[in-house]
PDB file of N, CA and C in Angstrom:
ATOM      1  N   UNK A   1      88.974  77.947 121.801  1.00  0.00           N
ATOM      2  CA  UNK A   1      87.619  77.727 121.316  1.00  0.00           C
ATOM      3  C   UNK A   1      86.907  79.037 121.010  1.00  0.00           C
ATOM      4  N   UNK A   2      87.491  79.933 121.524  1.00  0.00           N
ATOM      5  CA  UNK A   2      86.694  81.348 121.719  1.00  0.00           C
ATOM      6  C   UNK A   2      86.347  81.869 119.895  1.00  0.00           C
ATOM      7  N   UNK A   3      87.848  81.911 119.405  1.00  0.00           N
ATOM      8  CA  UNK A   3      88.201  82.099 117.965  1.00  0.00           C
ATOM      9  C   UNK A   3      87.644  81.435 117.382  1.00  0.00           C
ATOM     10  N   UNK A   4      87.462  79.955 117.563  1.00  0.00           N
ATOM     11  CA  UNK A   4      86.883  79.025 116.024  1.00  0.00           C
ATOM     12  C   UNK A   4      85.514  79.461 116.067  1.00  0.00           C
ATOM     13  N   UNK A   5      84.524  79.834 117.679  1.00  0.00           N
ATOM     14  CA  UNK A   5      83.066  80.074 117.615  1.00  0.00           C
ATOM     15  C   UNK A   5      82.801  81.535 116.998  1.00  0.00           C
ATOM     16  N   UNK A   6      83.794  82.382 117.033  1.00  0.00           N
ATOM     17  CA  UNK A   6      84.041  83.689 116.445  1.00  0.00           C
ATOM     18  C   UNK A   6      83.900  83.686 114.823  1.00  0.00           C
ATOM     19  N   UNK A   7      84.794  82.795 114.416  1.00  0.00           N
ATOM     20  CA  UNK A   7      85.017  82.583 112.879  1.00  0.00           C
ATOM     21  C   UNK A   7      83.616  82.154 112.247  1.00  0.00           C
ATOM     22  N   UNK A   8      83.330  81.040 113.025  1.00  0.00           N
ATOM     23  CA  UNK A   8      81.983  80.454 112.450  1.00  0.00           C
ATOM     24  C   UNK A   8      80.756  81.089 112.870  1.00  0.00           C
ATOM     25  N   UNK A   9      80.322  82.093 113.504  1.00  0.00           N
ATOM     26  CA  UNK A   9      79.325  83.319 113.595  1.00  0.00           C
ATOM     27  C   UNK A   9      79.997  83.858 112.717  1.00  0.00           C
ATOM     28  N   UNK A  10      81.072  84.867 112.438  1.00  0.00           N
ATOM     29  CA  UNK A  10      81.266  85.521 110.968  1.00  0.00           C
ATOM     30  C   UNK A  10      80.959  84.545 109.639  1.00  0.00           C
ATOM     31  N   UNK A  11      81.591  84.083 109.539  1.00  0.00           N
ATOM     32  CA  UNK A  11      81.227  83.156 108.019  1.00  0.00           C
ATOM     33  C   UNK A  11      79.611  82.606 108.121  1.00  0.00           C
ATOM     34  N   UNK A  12      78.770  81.956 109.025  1.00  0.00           N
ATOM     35  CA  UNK A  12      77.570  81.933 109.513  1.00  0.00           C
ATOM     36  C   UNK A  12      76.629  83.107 108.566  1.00  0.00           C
ATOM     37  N   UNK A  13      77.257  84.851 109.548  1.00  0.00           N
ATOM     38  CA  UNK A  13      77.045  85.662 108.894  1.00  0.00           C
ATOM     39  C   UNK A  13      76.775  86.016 107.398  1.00  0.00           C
ATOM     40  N   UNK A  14      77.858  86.024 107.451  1.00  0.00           N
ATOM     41  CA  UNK A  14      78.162  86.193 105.910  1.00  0.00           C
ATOM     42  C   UNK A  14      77.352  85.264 104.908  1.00  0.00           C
ATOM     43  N   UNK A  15      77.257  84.447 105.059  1.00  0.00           N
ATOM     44  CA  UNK A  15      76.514  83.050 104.294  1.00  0.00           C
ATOM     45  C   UNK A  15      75.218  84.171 104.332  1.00  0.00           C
ATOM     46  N   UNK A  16      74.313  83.718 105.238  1.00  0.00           N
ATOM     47  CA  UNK A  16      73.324  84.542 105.459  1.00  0.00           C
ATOM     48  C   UNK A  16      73.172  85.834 104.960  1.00  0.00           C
ATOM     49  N   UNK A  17      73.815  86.860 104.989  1.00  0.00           N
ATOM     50  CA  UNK A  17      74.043  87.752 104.541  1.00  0.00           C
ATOM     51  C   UNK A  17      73.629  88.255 102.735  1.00  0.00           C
ATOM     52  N   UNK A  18      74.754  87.075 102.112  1.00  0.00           N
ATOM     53  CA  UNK A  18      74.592  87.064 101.033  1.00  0.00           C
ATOM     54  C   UNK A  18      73.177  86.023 100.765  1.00  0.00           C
ATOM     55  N   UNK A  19      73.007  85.419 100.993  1.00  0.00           N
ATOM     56  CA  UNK A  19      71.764  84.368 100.795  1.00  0.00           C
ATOM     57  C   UNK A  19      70.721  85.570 100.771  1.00  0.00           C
ATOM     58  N   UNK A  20      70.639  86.395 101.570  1.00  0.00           N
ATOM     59  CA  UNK A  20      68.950  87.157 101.753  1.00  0.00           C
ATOM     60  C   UNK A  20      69.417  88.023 100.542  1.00  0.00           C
ATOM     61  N   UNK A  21      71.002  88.559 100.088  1.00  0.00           N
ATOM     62  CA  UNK A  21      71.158  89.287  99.118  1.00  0.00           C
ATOM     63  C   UNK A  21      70.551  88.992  97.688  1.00  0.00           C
ATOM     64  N   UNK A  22      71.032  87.448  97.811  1.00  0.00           N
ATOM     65  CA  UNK A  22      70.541  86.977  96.149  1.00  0.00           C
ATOM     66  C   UNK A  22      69.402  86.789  96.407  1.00  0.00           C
ATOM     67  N   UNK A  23      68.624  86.524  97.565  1.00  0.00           N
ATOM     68  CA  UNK A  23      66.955  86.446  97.177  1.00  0.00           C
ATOM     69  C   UNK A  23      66.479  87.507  97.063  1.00  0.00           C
ATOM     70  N   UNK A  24      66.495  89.155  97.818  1.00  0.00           N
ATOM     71  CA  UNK A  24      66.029  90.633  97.404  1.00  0.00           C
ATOM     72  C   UNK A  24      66.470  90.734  96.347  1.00  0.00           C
ATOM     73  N   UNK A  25      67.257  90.369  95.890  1.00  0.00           N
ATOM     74  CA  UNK A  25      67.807  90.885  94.500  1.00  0.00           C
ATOM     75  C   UNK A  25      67.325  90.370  92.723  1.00  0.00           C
ATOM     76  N   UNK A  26      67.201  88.844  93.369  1.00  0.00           N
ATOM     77  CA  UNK A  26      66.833  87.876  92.493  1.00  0.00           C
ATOM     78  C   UNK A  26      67.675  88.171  91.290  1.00  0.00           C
ATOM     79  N   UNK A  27      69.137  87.711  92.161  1.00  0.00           N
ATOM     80  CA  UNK A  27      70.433  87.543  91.332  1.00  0.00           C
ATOM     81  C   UNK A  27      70.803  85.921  91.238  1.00  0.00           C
ATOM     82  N   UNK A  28      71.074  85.521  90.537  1.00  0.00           N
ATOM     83  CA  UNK A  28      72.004  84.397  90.536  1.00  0.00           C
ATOM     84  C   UNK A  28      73.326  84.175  91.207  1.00  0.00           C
ATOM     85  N   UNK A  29      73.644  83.147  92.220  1.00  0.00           N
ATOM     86  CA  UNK A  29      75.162  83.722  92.340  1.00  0.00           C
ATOM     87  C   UNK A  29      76.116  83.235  91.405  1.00  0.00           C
ATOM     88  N   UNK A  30      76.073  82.334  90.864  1.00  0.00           N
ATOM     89  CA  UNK A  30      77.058  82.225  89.449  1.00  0.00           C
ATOM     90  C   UNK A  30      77.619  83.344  88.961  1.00  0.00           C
ATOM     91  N   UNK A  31      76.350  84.175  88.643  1.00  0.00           N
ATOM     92  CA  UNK A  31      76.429  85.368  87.842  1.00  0.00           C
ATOM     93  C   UNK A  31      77.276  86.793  88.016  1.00  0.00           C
ATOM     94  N   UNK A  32      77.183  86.456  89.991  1.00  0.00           N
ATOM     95  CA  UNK A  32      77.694  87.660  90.953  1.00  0.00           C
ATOM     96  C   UNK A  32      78.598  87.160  90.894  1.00  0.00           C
ATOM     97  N   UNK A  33      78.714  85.810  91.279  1.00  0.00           N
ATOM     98  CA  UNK A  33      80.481  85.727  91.521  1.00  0.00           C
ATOM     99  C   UNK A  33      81.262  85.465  89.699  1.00  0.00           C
ATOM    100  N   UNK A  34      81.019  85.649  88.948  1.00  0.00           N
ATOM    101  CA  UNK A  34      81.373  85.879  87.312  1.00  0.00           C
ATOM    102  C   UNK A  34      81.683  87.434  87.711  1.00  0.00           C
ATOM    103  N   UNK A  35      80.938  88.138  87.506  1.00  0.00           N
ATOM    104  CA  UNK A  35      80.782  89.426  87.851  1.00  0.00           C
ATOM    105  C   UNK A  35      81.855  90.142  89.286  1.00  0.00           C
ATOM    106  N   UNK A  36      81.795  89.676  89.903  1.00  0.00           N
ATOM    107  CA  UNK A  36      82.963  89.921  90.704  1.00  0.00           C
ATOM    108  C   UNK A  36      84.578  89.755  90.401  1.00  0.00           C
ATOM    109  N   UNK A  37      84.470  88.200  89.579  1.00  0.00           N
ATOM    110  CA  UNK A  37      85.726  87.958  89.616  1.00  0.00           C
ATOM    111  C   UNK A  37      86.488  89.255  88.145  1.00  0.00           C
ATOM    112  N   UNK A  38      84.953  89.349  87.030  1.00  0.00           N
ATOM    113  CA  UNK A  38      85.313  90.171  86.221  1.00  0.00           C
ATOM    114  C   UNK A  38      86.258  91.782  86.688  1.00  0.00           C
ATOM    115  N   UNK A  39      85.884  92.079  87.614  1.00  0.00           N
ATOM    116  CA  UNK A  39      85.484  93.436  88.585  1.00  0.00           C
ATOM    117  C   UNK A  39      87.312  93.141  89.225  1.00  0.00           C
ATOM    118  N   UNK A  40      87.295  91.965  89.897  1.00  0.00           N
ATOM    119  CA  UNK A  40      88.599  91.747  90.371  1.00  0.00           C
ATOM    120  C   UNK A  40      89.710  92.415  88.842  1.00  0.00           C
ATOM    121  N   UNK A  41      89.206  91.359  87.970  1.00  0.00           N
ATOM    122  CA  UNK A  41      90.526  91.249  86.910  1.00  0.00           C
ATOM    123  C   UNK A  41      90.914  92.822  86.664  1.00  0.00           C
ATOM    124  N   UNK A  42      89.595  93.084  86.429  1.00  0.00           N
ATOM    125  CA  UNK A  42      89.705  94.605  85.691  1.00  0.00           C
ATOM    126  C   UNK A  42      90.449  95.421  86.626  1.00  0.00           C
ATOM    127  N   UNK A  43      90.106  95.319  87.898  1.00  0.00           N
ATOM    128  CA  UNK A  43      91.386  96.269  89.003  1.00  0.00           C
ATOM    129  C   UNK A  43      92.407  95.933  89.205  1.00  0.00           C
ATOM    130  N   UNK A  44      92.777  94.382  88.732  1.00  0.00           N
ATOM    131  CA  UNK A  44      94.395  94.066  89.274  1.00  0.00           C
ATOM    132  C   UNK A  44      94.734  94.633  87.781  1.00  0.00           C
ATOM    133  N   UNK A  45      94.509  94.864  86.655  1.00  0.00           N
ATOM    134  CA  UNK A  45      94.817  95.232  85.426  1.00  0.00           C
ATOM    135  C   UNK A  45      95.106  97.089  85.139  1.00  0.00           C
ATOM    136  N   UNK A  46      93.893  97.520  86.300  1.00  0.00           N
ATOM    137  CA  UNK A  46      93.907  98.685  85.956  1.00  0.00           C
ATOM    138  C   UNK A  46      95.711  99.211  87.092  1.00  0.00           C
ATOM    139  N   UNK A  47      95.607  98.338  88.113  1.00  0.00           N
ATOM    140  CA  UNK A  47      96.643  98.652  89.007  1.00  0.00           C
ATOM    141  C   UNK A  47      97.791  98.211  88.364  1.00  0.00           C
ATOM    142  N   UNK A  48      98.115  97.382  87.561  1.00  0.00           N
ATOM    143  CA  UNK A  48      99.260  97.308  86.746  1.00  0.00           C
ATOM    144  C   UNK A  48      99.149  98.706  85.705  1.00  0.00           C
ATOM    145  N   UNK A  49      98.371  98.899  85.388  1.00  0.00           N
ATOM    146  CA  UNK A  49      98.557 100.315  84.527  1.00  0.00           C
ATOM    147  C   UNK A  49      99.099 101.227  84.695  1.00  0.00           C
ATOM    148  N   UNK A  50      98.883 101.534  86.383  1.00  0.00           N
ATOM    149  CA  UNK A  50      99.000 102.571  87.097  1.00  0.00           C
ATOM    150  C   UNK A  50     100.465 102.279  87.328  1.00  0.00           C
ATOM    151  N   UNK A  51     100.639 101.199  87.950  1.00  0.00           N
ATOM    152  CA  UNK A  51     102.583 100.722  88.169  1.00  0.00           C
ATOM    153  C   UNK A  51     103.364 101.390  86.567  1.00  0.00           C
ATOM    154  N   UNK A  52     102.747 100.542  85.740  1.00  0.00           N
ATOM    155  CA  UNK A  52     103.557 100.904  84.635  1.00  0.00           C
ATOM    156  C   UNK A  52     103.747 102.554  83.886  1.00  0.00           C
ATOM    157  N   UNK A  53     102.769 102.861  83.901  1.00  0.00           N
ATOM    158  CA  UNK A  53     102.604 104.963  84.249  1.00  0.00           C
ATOM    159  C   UNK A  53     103.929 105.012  85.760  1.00  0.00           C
ATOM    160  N   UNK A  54     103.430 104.914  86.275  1.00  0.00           N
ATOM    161  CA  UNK A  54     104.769 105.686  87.569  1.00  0.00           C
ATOM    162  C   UNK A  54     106.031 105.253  86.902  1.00  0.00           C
ATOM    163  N   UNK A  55     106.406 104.227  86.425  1.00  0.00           N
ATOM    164  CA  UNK A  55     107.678 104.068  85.932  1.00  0.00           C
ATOM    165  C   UNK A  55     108.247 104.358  84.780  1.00  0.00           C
ATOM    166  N   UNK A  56     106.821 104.756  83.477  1.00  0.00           N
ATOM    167  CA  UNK A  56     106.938 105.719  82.752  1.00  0.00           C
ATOM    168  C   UNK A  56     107.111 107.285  83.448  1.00  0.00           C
ATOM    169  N   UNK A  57     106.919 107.536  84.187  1.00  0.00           N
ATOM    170  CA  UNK A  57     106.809 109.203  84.744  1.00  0.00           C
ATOM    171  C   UNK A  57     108.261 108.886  85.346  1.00  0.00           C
ATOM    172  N   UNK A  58     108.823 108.001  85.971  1.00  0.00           N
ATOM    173  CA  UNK A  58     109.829 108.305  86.590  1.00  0.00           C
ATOM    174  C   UNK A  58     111.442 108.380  85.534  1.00  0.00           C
ATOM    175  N   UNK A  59     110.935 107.987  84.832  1.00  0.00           N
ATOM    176  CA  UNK A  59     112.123 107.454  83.655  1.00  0.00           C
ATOM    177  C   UNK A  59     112.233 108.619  82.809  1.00  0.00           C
ATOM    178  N   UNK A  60     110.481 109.228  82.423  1.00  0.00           N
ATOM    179  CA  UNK A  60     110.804 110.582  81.497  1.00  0.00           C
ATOM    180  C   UNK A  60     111.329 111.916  82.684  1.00  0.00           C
ATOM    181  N   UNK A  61     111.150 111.726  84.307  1.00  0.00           N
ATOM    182  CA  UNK A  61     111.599 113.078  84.922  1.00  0.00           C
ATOM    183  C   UNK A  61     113.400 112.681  85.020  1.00  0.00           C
ATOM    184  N   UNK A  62     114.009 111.250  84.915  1.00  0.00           N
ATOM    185  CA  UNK A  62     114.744 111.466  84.760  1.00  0.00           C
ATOM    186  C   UNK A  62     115.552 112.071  83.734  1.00  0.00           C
ATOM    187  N   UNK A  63     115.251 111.492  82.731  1.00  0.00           N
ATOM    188  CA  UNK A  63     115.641 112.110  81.277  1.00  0.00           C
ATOM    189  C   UNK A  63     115.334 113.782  81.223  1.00  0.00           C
ATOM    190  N   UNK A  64     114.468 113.954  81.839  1.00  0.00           N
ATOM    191  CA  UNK A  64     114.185 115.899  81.566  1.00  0.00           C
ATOM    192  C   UNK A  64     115.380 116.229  82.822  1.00  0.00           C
ATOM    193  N   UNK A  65     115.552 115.519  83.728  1.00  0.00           N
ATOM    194  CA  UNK A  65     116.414 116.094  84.285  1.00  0.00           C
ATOM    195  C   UNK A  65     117.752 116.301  84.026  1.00  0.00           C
ATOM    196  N   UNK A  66     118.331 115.189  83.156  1.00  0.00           N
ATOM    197  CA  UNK A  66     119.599 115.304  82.298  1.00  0.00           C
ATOM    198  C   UNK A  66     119.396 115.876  81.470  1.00  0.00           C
ATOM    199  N   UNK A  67     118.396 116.623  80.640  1.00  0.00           N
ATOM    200  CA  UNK A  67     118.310 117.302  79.620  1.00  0.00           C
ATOM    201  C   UNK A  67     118.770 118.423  80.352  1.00  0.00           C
ATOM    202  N   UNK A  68     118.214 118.791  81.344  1.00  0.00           N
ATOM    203  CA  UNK A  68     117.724 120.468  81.733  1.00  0.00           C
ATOM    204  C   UNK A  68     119.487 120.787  82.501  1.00  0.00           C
ATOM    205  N   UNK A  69     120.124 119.402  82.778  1.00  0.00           N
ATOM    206  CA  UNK A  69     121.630 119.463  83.290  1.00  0.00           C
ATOM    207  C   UNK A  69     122.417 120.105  82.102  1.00  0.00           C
ATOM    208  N   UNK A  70     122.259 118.892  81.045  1.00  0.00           N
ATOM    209  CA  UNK A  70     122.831 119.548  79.633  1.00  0.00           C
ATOM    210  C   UNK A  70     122.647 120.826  79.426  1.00  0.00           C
ATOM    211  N   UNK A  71     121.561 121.278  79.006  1.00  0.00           N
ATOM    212  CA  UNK A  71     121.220 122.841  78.743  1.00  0.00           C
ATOM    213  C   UNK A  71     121.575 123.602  79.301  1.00  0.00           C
ATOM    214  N   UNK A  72     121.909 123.211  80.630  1.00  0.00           N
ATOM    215  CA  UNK A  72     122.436 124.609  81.297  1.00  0.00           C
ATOM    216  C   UNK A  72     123.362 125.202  81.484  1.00  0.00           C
ATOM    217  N   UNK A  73     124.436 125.275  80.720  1.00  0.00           N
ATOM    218  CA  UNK A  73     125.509 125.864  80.060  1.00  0.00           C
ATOM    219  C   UNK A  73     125.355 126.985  79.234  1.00  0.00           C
ATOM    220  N   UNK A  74     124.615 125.962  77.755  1.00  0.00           N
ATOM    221  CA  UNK A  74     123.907 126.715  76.853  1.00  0.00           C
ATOM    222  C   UNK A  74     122.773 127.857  76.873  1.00  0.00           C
ATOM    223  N   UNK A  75     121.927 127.786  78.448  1.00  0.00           N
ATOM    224  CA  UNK A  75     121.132 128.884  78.943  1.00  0.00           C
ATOM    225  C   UNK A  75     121.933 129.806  79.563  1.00  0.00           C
ATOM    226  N   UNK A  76     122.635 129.508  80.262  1.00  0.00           N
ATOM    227  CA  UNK A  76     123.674 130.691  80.545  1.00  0.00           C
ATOM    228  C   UNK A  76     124.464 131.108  79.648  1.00  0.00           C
ATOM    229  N   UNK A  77     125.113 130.864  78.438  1.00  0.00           N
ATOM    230  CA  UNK A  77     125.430 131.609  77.605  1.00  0.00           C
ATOM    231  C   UNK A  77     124.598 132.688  77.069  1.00  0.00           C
ATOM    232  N   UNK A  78     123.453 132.104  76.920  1.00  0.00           N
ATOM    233  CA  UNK A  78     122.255 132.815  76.121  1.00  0.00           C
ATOM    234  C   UNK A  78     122.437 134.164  77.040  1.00  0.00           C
ATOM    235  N   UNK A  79     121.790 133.889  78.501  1.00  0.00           N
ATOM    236  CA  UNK A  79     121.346 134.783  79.526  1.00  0.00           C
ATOM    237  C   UNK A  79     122.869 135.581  79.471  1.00  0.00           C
ATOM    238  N   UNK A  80     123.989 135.379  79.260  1.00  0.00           N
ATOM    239  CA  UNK A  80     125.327 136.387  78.964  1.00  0.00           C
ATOM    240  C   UNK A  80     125.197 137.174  77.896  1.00  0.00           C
ATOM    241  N   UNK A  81     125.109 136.709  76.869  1.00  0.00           N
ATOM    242  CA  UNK A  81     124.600 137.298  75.338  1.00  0.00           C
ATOM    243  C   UNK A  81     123.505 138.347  76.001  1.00  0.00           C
ATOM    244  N   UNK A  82     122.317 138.100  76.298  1.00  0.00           N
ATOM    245  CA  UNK A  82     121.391 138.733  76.362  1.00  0.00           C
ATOM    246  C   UNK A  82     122.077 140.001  77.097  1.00  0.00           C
ATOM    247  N   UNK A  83     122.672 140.091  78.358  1.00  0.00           N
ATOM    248  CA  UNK A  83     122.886 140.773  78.875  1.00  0.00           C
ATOM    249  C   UNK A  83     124.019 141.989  78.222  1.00  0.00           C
ATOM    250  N   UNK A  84     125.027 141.403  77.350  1.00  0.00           N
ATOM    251  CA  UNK A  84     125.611 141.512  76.897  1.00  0.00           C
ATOM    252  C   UNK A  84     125.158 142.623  75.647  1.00  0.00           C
ATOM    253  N   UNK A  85     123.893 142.165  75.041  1.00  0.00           N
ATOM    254  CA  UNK A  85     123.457 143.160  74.156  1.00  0.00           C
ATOM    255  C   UNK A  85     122.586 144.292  74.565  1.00  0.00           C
ATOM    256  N   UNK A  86     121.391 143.792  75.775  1.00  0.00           N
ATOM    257  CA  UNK A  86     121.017 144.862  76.723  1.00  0.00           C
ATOM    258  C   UNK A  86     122.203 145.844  77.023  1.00  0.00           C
ATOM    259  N   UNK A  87     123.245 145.745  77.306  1.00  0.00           N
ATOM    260  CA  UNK A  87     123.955 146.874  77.488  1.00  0.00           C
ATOM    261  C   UNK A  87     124.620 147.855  76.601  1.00  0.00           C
ATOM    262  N   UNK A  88     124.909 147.603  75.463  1.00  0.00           N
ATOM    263  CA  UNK A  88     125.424 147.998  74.458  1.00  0.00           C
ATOM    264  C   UNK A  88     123.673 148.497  73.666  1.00  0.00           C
ATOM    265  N   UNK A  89     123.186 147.820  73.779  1.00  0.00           N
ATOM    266  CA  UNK A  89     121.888 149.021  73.329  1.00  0.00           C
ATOM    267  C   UNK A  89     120.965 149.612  74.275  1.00  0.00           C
ATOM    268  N   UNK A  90     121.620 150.076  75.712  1.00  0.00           N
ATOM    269  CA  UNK A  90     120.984 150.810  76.595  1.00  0.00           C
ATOM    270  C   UNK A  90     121.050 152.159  76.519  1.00  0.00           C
ATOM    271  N   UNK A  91     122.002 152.993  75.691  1.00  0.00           N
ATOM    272  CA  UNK A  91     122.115 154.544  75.246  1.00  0.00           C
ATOM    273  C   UNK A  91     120.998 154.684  74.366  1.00  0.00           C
ATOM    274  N   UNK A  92     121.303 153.472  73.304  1.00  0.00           N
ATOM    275  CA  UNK A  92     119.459 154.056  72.546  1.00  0.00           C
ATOM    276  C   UNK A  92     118.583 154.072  72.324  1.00  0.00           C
ATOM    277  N   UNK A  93     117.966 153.041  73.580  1.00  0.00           N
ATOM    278  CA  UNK A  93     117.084 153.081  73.946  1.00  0.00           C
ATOM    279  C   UNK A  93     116.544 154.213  74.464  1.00  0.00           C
ATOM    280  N   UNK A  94     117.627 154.419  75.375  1.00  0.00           N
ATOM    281  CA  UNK A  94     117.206 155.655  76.153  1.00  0.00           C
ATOM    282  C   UNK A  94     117.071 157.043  75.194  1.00  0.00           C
ATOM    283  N   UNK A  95     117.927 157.293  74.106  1.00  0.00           N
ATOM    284  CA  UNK A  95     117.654 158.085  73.019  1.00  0.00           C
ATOM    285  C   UNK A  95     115.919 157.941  72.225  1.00  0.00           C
ATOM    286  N   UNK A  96     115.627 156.748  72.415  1.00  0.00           N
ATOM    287  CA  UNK A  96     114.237 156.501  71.868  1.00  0.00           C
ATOM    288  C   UNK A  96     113.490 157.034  73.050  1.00  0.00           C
ATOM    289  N   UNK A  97     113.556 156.875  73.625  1.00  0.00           N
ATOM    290  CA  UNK A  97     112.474 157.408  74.495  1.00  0.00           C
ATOM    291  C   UNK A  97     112.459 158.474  75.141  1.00  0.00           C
ATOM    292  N   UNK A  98     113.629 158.964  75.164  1.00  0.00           N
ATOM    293  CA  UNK A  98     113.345 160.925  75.087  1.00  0.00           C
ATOM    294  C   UNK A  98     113.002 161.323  74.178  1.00  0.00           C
ATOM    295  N   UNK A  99     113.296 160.867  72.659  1.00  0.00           N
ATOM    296  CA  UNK A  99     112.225 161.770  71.416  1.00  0.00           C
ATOM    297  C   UNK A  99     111.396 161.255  71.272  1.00  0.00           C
ATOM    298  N   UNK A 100     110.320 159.493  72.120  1.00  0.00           N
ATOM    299  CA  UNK A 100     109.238 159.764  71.820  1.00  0.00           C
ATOM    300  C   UNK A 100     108.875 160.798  73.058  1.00  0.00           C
ATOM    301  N   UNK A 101     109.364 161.147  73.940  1.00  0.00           N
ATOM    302  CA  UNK A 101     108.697 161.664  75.206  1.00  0.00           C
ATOM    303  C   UNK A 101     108.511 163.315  75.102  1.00  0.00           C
ATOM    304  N   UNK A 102     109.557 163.403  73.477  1.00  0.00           N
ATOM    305  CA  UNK A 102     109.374 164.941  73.296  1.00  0.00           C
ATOM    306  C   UNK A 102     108.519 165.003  72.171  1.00  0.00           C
ATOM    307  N   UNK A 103     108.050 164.401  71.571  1.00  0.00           N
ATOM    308  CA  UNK A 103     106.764 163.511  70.607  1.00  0.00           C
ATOM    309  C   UNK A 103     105.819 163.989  71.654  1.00  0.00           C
ATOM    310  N   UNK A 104     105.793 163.128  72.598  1.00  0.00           N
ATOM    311  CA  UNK A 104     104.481 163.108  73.627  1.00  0.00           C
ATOM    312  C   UNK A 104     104.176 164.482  73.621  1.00  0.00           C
ATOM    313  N   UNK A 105     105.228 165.802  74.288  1.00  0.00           N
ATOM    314  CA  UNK A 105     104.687 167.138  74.707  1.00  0.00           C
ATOM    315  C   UNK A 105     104.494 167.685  73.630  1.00  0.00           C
ATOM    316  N   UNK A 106     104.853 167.229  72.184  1.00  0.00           N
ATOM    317  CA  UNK A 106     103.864 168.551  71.399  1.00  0.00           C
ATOM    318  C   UNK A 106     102.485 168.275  70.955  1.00  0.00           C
TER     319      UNK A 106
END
């Protein structure tokens, strides 16, 4: 008995509650509860949005992640090449920059 007198002081409540609401307010409740249920739709809608974004985001990090698998062969070639020509033009470089550095002292 403890629970059902519990339930019915809350809902009691609540009745009351909202009753003094729509009279300070001098709302209709038709109108609130239209307005609510609008309020509902729009968040179970916006929360499907949000589902459907995460499973767009998860689908394109997979795909960048097989991309960035693929490529990376082809970036390490590059980064060999690169290195590859850094060394073979490291004498004249260094030739450039002792005659600008003898440029500089006159």
């Amino acid at each position: 008995m403890g629970f059902g007198k519990f339930l019915t002081g809350v809902t009691l409540a609540t009745g009351v509650g909202l009753a003094a609401y729509f009279t300070l307010t001098k709302q209709d409740p038709r109108v609130w509860a239209q307005q609510l249920g609008d309020q509902i739709k729009d968040t179970v809608d916006k929360v499907d949005d949000v589902k459907t974004a995460k499973d767009n985001v998860t689908t394109k990090v997979a795909a960048l992640d097989a991309a960035v698998t693929a490529a990376t062969p082809a970036i390490e070639d590059i980064q060999s090449d690169v290195e590859k020509f850094a060394f073979k033009i490291g004498p004249r470089v260094e030739e450039i920059q002792d005659t600008v550095s003898r440029w500089d002292k006159l």
